[in-house]
N, C-alpha and C. Protein backbone atom coordinates (compact mmCIF):
# COMPACT_ATOMS: atom_id res chain seq x y z
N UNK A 1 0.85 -1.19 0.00
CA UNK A 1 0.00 0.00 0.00
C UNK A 1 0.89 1.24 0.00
N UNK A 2 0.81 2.54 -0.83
CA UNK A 2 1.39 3.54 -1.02
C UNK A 2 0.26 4.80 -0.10
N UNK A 3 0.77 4.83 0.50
CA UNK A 3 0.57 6.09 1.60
C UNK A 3 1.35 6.73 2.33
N UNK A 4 1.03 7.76 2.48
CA UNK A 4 2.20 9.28 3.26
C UNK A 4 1.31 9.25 4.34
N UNK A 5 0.44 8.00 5.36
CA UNK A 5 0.14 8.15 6.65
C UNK A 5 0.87 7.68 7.32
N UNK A 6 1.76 8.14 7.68
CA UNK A 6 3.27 7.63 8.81
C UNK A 6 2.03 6.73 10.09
N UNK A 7 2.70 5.70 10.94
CA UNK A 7 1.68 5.55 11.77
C UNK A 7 2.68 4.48 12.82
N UNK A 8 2.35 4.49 14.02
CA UNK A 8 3.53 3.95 15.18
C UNK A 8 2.16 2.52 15.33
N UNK A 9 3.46 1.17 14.97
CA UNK A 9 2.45 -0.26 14.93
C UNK A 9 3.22 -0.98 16.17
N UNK A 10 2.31 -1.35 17.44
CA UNK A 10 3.14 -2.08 18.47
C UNK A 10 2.18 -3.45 18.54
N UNK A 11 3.51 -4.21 18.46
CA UNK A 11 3.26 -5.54 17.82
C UNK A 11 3.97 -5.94 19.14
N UNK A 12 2.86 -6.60 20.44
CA UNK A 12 3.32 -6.94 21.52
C UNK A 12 2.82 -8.46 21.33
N UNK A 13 3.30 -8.84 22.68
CA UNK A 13 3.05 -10.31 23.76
C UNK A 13 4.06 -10.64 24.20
N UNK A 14 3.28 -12.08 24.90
CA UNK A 14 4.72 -12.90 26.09
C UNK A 14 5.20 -13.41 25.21
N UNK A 15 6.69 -13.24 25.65
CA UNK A 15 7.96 -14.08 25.17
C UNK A 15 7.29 -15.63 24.63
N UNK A 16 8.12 -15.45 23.12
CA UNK A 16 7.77 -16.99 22.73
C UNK A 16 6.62 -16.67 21.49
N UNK A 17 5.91 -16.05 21.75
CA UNK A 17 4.54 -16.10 20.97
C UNK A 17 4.93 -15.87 19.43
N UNK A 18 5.97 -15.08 18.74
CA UNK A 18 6.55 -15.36 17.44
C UNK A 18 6.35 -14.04 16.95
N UNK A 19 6.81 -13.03 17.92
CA UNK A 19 6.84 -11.32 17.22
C UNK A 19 7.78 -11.32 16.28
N UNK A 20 8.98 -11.90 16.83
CA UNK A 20 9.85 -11.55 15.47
C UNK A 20 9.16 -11.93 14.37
N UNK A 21 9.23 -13.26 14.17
CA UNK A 21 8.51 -13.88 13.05
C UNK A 21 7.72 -12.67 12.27
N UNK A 22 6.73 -12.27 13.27
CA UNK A 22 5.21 -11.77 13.09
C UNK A 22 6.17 -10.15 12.17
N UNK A 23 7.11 -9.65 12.62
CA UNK A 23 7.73 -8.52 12.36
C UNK A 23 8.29 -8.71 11.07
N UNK A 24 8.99 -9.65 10.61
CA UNK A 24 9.63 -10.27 9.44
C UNK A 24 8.83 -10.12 8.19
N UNK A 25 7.10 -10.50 8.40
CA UNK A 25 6.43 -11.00 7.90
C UNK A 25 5.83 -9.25 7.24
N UNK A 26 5.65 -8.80 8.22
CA UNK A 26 4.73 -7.58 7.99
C UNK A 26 5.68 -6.53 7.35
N UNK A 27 6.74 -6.78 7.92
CA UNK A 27 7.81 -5.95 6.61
C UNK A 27 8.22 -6.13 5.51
N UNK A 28 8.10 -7.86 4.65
CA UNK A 28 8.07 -8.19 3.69
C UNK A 28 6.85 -7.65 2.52
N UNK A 29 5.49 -7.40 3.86
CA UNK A 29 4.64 -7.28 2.69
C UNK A 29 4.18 -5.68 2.88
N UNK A 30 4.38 -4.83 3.77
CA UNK A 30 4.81 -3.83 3.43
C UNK A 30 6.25 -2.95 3.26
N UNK A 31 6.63 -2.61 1.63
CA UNK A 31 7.58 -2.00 1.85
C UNK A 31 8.35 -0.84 2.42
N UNK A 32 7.09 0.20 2.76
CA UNK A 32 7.25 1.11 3.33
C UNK A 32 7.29 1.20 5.08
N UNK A 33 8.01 -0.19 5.69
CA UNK A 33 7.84 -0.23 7.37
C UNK A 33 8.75 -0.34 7.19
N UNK A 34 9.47 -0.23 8.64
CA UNK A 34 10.39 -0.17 9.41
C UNK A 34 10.16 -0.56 10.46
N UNK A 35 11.14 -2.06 11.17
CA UNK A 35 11.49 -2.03 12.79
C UNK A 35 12.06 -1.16 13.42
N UNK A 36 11.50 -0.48 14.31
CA UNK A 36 12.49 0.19 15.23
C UNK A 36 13.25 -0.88 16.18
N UNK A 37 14.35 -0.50 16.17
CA UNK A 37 15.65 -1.01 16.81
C UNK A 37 15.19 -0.89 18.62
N UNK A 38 15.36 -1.54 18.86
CA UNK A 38 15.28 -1.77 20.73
C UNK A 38 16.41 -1.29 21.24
N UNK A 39 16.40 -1.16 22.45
CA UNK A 39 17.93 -1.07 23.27
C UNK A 39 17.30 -1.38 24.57
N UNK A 40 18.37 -2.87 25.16
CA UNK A 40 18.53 -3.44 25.94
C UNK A 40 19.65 -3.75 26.70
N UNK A 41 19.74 -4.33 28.33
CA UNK A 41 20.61 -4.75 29.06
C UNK A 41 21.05 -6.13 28.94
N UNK A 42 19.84 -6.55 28.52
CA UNK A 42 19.95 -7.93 28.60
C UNK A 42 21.14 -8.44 27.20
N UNK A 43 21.84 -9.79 27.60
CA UNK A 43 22.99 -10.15 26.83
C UNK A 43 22.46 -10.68 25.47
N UNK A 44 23.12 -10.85 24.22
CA UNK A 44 22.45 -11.25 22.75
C UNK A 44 22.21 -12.64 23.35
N UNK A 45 22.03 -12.93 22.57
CA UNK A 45 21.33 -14.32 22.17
C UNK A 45 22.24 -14.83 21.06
N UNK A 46 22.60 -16.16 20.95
CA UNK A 46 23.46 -16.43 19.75
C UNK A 46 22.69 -16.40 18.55
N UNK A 47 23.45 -15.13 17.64
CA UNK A 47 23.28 -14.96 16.38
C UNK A 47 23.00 -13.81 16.17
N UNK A 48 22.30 -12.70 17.44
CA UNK A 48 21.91 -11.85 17.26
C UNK A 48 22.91 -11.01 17.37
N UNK A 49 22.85 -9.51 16.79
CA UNK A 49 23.89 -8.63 16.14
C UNK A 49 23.34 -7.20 16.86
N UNK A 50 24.15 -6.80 17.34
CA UNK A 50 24.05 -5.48 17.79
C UNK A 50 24.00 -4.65 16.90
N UNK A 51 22.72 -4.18 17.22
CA UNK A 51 22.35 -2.56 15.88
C UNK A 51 21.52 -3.32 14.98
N UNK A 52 21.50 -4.47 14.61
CA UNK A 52 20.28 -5.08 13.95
C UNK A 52 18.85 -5.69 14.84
N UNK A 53 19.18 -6.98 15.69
CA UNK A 53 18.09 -7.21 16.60
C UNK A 53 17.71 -6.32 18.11
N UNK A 54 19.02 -5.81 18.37
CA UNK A 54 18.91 -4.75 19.20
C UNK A 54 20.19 -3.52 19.62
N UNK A 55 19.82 -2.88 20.11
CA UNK A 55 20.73 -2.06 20.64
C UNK A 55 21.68 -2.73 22.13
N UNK A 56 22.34 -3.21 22.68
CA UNK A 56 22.60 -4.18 23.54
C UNK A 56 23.73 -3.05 24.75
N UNK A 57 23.40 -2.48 25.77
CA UNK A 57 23.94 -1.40 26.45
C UNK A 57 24.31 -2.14 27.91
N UNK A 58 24.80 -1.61 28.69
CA UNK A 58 24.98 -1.80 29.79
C UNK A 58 23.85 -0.64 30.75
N UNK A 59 23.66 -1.01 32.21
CA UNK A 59 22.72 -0.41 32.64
C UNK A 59 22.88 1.14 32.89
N UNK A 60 23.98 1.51 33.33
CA UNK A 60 24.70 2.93 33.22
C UNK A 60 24.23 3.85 31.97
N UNK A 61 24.55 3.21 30.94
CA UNK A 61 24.27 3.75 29.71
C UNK A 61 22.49 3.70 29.69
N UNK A 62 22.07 3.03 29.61
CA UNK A 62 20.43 2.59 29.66
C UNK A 62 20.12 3.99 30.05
N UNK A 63 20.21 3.80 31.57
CA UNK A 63 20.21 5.30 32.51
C UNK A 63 20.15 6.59 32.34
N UNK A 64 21.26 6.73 31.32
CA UNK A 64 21.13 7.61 30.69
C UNK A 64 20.27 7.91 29.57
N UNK A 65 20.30 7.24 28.84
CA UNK A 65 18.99 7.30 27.60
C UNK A 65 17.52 7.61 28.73
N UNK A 66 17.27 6.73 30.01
CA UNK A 66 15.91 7.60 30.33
C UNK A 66 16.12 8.68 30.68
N UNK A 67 17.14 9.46 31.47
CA UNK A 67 17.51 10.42 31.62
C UNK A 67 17.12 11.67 30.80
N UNK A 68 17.96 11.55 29.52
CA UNK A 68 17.73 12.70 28.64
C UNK A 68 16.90 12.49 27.96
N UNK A 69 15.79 11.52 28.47
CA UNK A 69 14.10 11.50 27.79
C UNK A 69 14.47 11.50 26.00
N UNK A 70 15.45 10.16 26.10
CA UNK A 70 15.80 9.81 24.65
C UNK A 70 15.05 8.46 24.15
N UNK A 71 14.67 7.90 25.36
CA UNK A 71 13.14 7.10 25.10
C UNK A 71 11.92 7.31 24.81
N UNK A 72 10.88 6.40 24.22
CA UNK A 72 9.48 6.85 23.90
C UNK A 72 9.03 5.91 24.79
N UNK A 73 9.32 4.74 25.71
CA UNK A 73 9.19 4.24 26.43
C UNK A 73 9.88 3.34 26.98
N UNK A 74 9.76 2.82 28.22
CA UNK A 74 10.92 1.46 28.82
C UNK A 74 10.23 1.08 29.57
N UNK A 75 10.86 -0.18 29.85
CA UNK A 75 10.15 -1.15 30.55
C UNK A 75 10.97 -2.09 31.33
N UNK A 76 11.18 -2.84 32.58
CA UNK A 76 12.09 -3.90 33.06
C UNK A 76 11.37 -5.87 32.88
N UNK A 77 11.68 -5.88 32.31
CA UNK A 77 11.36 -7.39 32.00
C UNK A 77 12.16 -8.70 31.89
N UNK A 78 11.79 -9.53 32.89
CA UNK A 78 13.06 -10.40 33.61
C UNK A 78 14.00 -10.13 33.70
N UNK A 79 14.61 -9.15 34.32
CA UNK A 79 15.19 -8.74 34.99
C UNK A 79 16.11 -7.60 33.67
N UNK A 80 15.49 -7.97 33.13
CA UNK A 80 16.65 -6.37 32.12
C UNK A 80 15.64 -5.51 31.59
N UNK A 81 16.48 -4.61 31.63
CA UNK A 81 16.02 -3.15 30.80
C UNK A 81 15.80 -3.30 29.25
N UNK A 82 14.58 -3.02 28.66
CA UNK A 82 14.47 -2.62 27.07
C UNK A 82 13.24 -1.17 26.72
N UNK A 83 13.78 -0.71 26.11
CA UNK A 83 13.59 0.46 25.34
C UNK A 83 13.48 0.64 24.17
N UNK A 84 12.55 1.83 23.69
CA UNK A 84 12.57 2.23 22.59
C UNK A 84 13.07 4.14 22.06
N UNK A 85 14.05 3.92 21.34
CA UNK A 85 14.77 5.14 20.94
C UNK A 85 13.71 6.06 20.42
N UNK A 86 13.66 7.00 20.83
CA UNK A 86 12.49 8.36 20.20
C UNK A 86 13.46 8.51 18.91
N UNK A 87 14.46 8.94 18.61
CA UNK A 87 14.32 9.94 17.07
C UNK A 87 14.08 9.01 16.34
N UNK A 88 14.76 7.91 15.84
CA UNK A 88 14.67 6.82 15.00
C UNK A 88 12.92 7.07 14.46
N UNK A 89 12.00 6.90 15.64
CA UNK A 89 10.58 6.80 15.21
C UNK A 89 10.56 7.89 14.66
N UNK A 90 10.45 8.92 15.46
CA UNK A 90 9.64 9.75 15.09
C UNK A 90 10.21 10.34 13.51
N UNK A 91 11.27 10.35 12.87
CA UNK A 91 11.65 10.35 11.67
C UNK A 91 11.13 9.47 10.55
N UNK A 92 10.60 8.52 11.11
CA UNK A 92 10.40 7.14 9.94
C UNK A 92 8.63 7.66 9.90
N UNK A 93 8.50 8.07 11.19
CA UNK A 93 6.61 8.35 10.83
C UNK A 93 6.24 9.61 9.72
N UNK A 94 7.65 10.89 10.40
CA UNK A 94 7.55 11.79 9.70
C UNK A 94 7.71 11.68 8.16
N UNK A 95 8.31 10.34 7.51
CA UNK A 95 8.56 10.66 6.35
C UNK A 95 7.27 9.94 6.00
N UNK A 96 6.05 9.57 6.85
CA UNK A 96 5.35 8.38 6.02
C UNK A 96 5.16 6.94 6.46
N UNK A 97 6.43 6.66 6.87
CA UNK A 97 5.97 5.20 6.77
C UNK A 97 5.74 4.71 8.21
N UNK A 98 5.59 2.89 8.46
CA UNK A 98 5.35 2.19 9.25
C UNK A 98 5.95 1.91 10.10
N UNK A 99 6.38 2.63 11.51
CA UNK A 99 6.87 1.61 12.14
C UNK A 99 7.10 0.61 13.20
N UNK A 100 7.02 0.13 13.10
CA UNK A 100 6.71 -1.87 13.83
C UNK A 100 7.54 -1.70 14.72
N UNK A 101 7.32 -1.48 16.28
CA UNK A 101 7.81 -2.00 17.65
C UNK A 101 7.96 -3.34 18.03
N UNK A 102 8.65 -3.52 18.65
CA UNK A 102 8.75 -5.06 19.05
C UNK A 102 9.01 -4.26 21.07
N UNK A 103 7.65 -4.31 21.48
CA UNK A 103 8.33 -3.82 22.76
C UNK A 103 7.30 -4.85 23.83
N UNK A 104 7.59 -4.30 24.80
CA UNK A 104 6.98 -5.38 26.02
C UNK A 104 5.78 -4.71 26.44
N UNK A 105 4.76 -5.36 26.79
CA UNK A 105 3.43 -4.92 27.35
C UNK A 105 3.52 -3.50 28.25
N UNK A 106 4.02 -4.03 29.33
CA UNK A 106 4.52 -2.71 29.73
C UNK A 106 4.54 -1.62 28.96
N UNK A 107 5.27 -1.41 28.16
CA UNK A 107 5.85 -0.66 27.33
C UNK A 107 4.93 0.26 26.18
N UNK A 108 4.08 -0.87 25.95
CA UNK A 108 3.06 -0.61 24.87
C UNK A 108 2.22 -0.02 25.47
N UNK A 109 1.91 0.37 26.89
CA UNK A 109 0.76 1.09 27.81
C UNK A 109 1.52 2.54 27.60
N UNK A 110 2.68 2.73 27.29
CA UNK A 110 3.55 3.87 27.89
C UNK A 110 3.45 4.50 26.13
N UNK A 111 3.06 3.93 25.14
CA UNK A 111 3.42 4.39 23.56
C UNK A 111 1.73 4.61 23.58
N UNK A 112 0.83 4.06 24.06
CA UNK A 112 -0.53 4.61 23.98
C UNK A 112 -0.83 5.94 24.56
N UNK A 113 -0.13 6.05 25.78
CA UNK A 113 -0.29 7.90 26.64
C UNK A 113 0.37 8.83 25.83
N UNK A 114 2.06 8.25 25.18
CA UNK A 114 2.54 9.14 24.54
C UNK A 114 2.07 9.32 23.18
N UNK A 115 1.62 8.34 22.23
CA UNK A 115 1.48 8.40 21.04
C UNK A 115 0.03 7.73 20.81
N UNK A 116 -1.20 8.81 21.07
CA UNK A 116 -2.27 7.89 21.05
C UNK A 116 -3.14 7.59 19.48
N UNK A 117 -2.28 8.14 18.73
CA UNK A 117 -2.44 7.50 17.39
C UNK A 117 -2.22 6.11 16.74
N UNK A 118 -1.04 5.72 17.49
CA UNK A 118 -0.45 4.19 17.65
C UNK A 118 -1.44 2.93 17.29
N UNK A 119 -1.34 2.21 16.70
CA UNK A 119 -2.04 0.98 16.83
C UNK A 119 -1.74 -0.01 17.26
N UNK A 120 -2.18 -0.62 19.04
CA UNK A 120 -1.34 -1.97 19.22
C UNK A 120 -2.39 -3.16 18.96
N UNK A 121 -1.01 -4.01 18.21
CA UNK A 121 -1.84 -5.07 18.21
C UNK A 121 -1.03 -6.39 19.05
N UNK A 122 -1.62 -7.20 19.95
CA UNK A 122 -1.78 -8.32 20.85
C UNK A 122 -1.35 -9.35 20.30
N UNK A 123 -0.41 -10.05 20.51
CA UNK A 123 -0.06 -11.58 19.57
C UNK A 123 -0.55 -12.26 20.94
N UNK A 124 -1.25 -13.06 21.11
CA UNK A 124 -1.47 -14.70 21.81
C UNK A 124 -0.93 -15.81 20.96
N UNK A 125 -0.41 -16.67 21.97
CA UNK A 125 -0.65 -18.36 21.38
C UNK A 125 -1.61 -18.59 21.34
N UNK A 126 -1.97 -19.98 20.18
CA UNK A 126 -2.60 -20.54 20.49
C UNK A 126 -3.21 -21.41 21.56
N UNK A 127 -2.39 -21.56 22.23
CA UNK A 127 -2.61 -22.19 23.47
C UNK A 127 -1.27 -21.88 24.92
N UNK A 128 -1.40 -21.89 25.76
CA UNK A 128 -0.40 -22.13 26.94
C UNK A 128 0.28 -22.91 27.18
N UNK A 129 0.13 -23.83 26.34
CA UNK A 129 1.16 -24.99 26.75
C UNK A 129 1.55 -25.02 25.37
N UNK A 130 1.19 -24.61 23.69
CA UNK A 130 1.93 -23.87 22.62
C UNK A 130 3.26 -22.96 23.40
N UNK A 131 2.92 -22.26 23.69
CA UNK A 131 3.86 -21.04 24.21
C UNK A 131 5.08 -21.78 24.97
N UNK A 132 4.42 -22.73 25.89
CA UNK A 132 5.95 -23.16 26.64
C UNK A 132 6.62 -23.94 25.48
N UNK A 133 5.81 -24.48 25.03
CA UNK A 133 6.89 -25.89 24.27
C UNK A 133 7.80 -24.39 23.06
N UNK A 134 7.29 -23.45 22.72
CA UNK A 134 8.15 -22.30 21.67
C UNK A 134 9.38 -22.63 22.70
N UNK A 135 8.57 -21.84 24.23
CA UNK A 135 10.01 -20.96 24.81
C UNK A 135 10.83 -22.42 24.94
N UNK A 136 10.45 -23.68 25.35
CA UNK A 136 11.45 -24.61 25.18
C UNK A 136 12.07 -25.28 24.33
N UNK A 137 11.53 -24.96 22.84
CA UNK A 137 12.55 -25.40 21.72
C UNK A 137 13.56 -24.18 21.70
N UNK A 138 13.10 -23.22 22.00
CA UNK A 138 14.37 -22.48 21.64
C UNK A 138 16.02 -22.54 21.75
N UNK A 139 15.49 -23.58 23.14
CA UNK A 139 17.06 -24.00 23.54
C UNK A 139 17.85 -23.09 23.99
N UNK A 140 17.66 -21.74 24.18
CA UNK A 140 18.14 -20.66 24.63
C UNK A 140 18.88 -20.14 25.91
N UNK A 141 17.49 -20.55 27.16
CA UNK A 141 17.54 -20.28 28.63
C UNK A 141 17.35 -21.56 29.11
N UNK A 142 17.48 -21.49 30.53
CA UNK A 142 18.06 -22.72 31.40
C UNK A 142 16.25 -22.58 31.64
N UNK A 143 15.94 -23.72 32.67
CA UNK A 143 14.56 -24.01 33.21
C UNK A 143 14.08 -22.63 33.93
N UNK A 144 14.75 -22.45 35.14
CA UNK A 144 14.51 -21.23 35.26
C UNK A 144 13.96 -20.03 35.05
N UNK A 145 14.90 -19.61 33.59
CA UNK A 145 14.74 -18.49 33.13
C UNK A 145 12.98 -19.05 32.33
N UNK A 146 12.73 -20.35 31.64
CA UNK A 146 11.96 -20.33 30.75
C UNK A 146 10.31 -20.31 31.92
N UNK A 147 10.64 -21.08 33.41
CA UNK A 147 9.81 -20.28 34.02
C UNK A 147 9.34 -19.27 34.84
N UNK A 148 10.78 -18.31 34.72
CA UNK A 148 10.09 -16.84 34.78
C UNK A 148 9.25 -16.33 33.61
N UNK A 149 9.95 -16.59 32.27
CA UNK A 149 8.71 -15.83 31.15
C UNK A 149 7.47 -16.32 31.23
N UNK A 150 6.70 -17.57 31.48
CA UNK A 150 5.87 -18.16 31.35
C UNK A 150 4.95 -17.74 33.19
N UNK A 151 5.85 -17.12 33.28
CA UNK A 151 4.95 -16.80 34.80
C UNK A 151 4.22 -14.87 34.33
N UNK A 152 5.45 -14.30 33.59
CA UNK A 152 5.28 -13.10 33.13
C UNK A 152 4.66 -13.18 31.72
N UNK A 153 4.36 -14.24 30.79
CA UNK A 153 3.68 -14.36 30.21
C UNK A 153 1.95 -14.23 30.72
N UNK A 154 1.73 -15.25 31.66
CA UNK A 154 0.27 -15.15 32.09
C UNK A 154 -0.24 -14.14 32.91
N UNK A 155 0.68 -13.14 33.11
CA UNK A 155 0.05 -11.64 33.66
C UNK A 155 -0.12 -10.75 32.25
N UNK A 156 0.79 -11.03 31.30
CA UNK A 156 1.04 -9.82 29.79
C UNK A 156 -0.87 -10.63 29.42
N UNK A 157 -0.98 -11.80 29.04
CA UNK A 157 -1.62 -11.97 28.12
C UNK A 157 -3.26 -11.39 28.82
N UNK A 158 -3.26 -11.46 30.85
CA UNK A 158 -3.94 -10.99 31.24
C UNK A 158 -4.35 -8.73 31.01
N UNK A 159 -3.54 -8.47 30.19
CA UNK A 159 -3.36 -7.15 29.50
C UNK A 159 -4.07 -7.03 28.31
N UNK A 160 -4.85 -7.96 27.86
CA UNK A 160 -4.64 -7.77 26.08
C UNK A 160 -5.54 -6.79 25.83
N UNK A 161 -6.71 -6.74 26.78
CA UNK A 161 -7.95 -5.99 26.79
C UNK A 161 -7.38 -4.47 26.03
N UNK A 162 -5.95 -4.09 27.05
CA UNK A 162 -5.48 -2.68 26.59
C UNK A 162 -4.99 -2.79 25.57
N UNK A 163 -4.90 -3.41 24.81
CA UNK A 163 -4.55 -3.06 22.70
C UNK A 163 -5.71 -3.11 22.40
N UNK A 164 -5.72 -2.59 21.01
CA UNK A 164 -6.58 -2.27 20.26
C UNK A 164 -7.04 -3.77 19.67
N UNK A 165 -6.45 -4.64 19.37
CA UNK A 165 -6.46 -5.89 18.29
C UNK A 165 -5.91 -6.76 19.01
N UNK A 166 -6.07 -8.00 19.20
CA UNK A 166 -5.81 -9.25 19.71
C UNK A 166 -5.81 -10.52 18.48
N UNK A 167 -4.58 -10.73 17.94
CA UNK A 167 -4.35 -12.08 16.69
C UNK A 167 -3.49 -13.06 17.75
N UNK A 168 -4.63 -14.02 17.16
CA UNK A 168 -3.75 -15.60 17.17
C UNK A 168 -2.60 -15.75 16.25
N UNK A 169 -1.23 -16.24 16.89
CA UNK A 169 -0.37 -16.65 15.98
C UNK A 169 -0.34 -18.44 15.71
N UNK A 170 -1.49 -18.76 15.43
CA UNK A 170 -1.36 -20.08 15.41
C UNK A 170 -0.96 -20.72 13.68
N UNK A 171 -0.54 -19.66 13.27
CA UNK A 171 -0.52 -19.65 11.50
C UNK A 171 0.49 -18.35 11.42
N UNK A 172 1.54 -18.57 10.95
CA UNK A 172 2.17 -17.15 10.91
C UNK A 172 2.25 -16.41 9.45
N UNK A 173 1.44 -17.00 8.66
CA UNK A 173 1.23 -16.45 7.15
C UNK A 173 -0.22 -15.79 7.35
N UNK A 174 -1.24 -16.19 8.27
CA UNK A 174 -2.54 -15.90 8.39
C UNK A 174 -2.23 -14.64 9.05
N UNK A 175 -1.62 -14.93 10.21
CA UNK A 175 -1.54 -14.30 11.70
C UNK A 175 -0.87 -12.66 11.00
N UNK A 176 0.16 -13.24 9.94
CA UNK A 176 0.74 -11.68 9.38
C UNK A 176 -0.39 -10.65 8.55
N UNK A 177 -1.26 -11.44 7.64
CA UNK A 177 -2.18 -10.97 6.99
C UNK A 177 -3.27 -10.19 7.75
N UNK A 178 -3.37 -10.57 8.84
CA UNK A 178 -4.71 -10.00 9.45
C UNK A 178 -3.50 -8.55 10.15
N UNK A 179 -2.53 -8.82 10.69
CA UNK A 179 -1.81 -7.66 11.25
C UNK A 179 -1.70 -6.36 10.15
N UNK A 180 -1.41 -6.88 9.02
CA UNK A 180 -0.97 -6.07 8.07
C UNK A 180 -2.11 -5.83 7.81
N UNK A 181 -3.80 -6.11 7.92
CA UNK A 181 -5.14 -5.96 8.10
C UNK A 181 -5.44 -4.92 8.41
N UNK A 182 -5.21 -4.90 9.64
CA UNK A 182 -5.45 -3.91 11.03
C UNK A 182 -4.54 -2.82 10.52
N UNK A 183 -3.46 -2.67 9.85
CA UNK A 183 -2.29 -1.79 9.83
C UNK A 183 -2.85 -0.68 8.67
N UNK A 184 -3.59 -1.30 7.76
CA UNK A 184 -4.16 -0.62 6.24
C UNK A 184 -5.45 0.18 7.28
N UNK A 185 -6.08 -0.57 7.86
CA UNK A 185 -7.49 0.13 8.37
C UNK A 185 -6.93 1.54 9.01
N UNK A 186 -6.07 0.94 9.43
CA UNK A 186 -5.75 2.15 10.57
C UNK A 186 -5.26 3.24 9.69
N UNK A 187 -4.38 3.03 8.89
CA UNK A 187 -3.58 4.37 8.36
C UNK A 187 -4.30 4.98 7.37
N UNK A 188 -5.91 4.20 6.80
CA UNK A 188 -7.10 5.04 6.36
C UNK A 188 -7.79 5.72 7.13
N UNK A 189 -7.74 5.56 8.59
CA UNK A 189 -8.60 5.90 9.37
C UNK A 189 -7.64 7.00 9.81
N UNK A 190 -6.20 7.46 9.75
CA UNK A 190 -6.02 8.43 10.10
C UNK A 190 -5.14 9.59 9.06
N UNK A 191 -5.76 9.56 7.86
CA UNK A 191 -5.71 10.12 6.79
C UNK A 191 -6.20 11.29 7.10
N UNK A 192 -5.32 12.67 6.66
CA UNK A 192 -6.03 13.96 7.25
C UNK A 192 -7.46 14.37 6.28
């Protein structure tokens, strides 16, 4: 779709549920989006690349970014800090286009006060015991860690009411279509 309605898309849920995926998807089929880049405490993940999947800081530094109100919002989630950089957005809206958050529930309450043009939309599993078996193929985190998310999963998904849109990712070709759905409605609906 060709439109000059810039528009802020937060594409939340609990860990596991397949945002990236869901992010991959919606930028393939629109060309005019953009991920905004995160910045976090928490350590990569093998494979992931600093400045592509995230911004990766120490907490000092973090600190500072809330400080000089260089965030559009933050949030602490198992135990680390993630954020989202203000200019990055607000440049990519100004020229027009889409751009796709990957931020934490939390977070997405804090981009609705500031930016109430925003459209969030809700990823669920299909099921709760879908979600654990994700966070446990990942192979990633120790037991532990996989049941802290799954404990902070069933308070996020108790949130969904506050987005606008709630998709099942039980299909991630479906699950993208209906996002990128919601994404066209919206940026007709806020056409001057």
């Amino acid at each position: 779709m060709t439109d000059a309605t810039g528009l802020v898309v937060v594409v939340a849920g609990p860990s596991g549920v397949g945002k990236g995926c869901v992010h991959r998807g919606v930028r393939e089929v629109l060309p005019d989006s953009a991920l905004s880049v995160s910045v976090t405490t928490r350590a990569p993940r093998p494979g992931e690349i600093d400045g592509v999947d995230y911004r990766f800081v120490d907490r000092a530094t973090f600190q500072e970014m809330i400080d000089g109100h260089d965030l559009l919002e933050w949030a602490e989630y198992a135990g680390n800090l993630y954020g989202t950089p203000r200019t990055p957005v607000v440049a990519e809206v100004a020229q027009g286009n889409v751009v796709v958050l990957d931020i934490e529930v939390q977070g997405a309450v804090q981009i609705k006060d500031s930016l109430p043009g925003a459209l969030l939309v809700f990823l669920v599993p299909p099921s709760f015991e879908e979600l654990e078996r994700r966070l446990r193929g990942r192979g990633t985190e120790d037991d532990a860690t996989v049941r802290r998310r799954l404990a902070v999963a069933r308070e996020e998904i108790a949130e969904q009411d506050a987005f606008d849109v709630v998709v099942v990712n039980d299909d991630l070709d479906r699950c993208v279509a209906e996002v990128v759905h919601h994404i066209e409605m919206a940026r007709v609906s806020h056409r001057p």
